[in-house]
N, C-alpha and C. Protein backbone atom coordinates (compact mmCIF):
# COMPACT_ATOMS: atom_id res chain seq x y z
N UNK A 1 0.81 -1.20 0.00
CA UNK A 1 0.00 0.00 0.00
C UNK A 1 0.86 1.26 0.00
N UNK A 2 1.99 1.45 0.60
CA UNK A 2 2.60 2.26 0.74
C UNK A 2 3.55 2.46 -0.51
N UNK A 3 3.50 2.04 -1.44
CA UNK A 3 4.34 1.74 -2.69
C UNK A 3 3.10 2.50 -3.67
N UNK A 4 1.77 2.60 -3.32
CA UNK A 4 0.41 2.87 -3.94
C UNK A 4 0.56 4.58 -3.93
N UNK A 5 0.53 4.78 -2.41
CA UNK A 5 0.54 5.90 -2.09
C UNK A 5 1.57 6.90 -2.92
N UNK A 6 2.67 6.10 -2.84
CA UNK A 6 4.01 7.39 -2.97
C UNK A 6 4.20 7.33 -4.74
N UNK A 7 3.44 6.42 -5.56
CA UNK A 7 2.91 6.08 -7.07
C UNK A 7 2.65 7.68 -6.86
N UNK A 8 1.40 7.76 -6.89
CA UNK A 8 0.12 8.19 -7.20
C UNK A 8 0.59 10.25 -6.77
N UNK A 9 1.51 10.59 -5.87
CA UNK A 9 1.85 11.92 -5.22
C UNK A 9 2.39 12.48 -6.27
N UNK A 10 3.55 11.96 -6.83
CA UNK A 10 4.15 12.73 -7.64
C UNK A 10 3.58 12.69 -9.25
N UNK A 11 2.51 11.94 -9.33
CA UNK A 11 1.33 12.08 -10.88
C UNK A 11 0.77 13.53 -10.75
N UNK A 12 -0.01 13.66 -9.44
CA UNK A 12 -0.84 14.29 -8.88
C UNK A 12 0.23 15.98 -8.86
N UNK A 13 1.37 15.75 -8.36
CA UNK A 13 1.76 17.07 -8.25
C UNK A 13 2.18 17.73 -9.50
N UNK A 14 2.94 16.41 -10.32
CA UNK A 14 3.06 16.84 -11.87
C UNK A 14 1.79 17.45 -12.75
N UNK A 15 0.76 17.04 -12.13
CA UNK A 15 -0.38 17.57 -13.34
C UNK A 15 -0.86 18.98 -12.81
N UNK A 16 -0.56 19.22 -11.17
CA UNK A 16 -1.30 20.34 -11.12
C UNK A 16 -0.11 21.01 -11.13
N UNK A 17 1.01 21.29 -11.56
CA UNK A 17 1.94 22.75 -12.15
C UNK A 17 1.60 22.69 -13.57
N UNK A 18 1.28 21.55 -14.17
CA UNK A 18 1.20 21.90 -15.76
C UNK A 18 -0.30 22.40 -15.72
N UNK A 19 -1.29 22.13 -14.92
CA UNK A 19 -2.18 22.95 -15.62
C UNK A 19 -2.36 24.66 -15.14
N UNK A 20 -1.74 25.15 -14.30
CA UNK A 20 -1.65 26.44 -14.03
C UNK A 20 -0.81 27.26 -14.78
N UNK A 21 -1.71 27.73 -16.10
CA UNK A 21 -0.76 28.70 -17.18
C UNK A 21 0.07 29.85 -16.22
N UNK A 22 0.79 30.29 -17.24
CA UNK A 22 1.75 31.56 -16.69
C UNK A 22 0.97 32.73 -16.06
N UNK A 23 -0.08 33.14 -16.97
CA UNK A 23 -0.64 34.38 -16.80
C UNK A 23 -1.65 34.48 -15.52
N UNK A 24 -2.13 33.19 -15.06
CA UNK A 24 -2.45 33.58 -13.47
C UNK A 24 -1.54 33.39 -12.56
N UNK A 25 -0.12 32.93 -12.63
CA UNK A 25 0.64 33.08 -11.70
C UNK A 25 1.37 34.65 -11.63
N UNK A 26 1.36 35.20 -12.63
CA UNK A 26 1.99 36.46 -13.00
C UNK A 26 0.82 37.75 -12.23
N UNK A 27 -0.50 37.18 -12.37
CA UNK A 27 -1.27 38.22 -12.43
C UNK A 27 -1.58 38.65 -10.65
N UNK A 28 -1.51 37.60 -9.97
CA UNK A 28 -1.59 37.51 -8.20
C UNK A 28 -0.51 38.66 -7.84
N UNK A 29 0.90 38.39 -8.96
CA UNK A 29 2.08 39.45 -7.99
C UNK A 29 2.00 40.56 -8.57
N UNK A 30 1.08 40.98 -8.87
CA UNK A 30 0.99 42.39 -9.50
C UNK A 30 -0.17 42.98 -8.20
N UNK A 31 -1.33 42.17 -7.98
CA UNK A 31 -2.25 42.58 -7.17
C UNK A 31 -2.11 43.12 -5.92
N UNK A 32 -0.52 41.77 -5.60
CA UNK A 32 -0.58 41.56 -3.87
C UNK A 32 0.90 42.87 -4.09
N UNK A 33 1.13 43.90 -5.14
CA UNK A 33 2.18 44.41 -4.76
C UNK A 33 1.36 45.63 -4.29
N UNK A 34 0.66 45.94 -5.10
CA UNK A 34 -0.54 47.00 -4.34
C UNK A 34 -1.04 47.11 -3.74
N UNK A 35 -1.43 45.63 -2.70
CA UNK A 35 -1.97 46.09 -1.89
C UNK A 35 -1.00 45.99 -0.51
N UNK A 36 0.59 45.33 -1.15
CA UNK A 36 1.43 45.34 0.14
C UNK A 36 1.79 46.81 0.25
N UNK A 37 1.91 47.32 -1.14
CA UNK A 37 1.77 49.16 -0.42
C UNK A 37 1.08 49.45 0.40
N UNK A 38 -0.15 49.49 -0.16
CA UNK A 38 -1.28 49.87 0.42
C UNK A 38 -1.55 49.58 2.30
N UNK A 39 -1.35 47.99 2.37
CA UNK A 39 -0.82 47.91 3.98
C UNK A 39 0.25 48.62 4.43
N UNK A 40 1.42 48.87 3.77
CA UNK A 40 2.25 49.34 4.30
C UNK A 40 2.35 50.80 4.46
N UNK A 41 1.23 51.08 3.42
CA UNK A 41 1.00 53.24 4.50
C UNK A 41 -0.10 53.18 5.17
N UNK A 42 -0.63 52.33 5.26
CA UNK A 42 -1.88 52.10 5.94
C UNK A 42 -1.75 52.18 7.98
N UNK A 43 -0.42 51.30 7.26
CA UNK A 43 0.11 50.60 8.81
C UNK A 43 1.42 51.68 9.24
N UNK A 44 1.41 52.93 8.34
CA UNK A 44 2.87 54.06 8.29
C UNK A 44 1.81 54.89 9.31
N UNK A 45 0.53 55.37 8.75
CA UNK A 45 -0.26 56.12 9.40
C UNK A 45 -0.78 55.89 10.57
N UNK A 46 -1.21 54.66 10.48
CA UNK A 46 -1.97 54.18 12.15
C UNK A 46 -0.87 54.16 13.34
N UNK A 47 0.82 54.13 12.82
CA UNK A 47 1.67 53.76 13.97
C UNK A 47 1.80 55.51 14.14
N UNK A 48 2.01 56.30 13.13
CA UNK A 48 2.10 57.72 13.29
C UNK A 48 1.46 57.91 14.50
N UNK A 49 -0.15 57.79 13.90
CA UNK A 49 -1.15 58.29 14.91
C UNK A 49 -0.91 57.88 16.48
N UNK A 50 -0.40 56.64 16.52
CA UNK A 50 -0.40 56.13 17.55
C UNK A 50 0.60 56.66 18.87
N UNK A 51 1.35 56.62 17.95
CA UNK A 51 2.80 57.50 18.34
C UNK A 51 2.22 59.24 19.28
N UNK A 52 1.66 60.07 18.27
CA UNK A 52 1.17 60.77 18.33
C UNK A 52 0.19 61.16 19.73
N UNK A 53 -0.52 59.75 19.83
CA UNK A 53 -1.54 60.02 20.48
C UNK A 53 -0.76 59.67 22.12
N UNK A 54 0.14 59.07 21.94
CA UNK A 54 1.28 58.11 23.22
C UNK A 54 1.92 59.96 23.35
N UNK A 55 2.29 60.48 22.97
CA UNK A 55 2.60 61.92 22.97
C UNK A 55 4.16 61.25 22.67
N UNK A 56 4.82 60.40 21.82
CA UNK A 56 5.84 60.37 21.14
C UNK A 56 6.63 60.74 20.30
N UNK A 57 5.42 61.18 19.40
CA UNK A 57 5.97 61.77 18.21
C UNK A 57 6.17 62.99 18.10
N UNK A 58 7.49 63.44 17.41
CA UNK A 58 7.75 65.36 17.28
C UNK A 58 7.26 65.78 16.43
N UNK A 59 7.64 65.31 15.70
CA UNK A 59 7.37 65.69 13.84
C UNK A 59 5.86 65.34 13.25
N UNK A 60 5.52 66.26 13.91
CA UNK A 60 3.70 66.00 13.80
C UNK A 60 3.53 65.78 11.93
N UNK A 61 3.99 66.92 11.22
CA UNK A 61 3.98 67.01 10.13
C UNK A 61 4.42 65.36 9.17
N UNK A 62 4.30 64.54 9.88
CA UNK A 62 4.81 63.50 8.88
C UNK A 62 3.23 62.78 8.55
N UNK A 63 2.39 62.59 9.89
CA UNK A 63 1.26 62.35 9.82
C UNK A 63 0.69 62.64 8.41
N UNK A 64 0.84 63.80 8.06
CA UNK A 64 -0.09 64.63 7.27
C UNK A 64 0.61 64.10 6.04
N UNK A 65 1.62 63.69 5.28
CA UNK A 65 3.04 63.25 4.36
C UNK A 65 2.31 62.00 4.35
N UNK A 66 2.10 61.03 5.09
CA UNK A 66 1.92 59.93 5.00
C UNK A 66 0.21 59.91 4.71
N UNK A 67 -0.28 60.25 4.99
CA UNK A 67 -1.92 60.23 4.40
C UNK A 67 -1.74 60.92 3.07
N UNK A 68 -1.35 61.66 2.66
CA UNK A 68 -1.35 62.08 1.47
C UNK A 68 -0.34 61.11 0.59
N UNK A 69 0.45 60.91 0.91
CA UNK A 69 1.03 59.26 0.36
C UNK A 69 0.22 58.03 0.09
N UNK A 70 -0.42 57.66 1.29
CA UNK A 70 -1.73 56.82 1.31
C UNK A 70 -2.94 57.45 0.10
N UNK A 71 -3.29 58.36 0.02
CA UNK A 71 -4.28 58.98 -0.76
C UNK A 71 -3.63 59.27 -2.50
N UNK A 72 -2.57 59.03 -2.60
CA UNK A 72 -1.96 59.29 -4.29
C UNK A 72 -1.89 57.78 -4.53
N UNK A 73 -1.42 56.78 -3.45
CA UNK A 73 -1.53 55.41 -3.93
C UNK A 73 -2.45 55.09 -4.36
N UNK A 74 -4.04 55.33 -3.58
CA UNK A 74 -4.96 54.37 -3.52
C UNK A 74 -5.92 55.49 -4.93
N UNK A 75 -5.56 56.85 -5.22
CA UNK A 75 -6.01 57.83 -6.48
C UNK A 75 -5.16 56.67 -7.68
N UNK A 76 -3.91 56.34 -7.39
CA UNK A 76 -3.50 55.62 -8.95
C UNK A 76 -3.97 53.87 -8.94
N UNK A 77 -4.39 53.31 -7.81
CA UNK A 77 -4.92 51.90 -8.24
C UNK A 77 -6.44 52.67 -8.32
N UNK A 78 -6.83 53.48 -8.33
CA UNK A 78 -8.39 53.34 -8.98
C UNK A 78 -8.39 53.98 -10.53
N UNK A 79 -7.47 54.26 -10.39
CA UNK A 79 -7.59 55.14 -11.66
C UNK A 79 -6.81 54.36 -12.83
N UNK A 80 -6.05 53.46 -12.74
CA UNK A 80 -5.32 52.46 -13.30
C UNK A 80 -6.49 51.34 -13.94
């Protein structure tokens, strides 16, 4: 049985890379790069604020840099 099993894994793994064309593997790292921006001023602003609100932060003015950063990203994925 165990001669059945270890047959049958590597059929199974060979058929599912050949049937996944190029163009949906290509098309996921385009999506997830926008939206790892997108987390990543998302998550620039909320630590700002946070900072901010802890009375940490000096440079109040970055707050305001980083939402408007956040807001030109998310103006060019809609507009794209």
């Amino acid at each position: 049985m165990a001669i059945t099993k270890t047959s049958k894994t590597p059929k199974v793994a060979a058929k599912a890379s050949k049937a996944a064309p190029k163009a949906t593997i290509e098309a996921p790292k385009k999506a997830s790069k926008g939206a790892a921006d997108t987390r990543t001023l998302r998550s620039e602003v909320y630590v700002l604020k946070m900072k901010h609100a802890m009375r940490e932060l000096k440079e109040t003015h970055k707050i305001k840099k980083a939402r408007q950063a956040l807001a030109r990203h998310l103006t060019q994925l809609h507009n794209a």
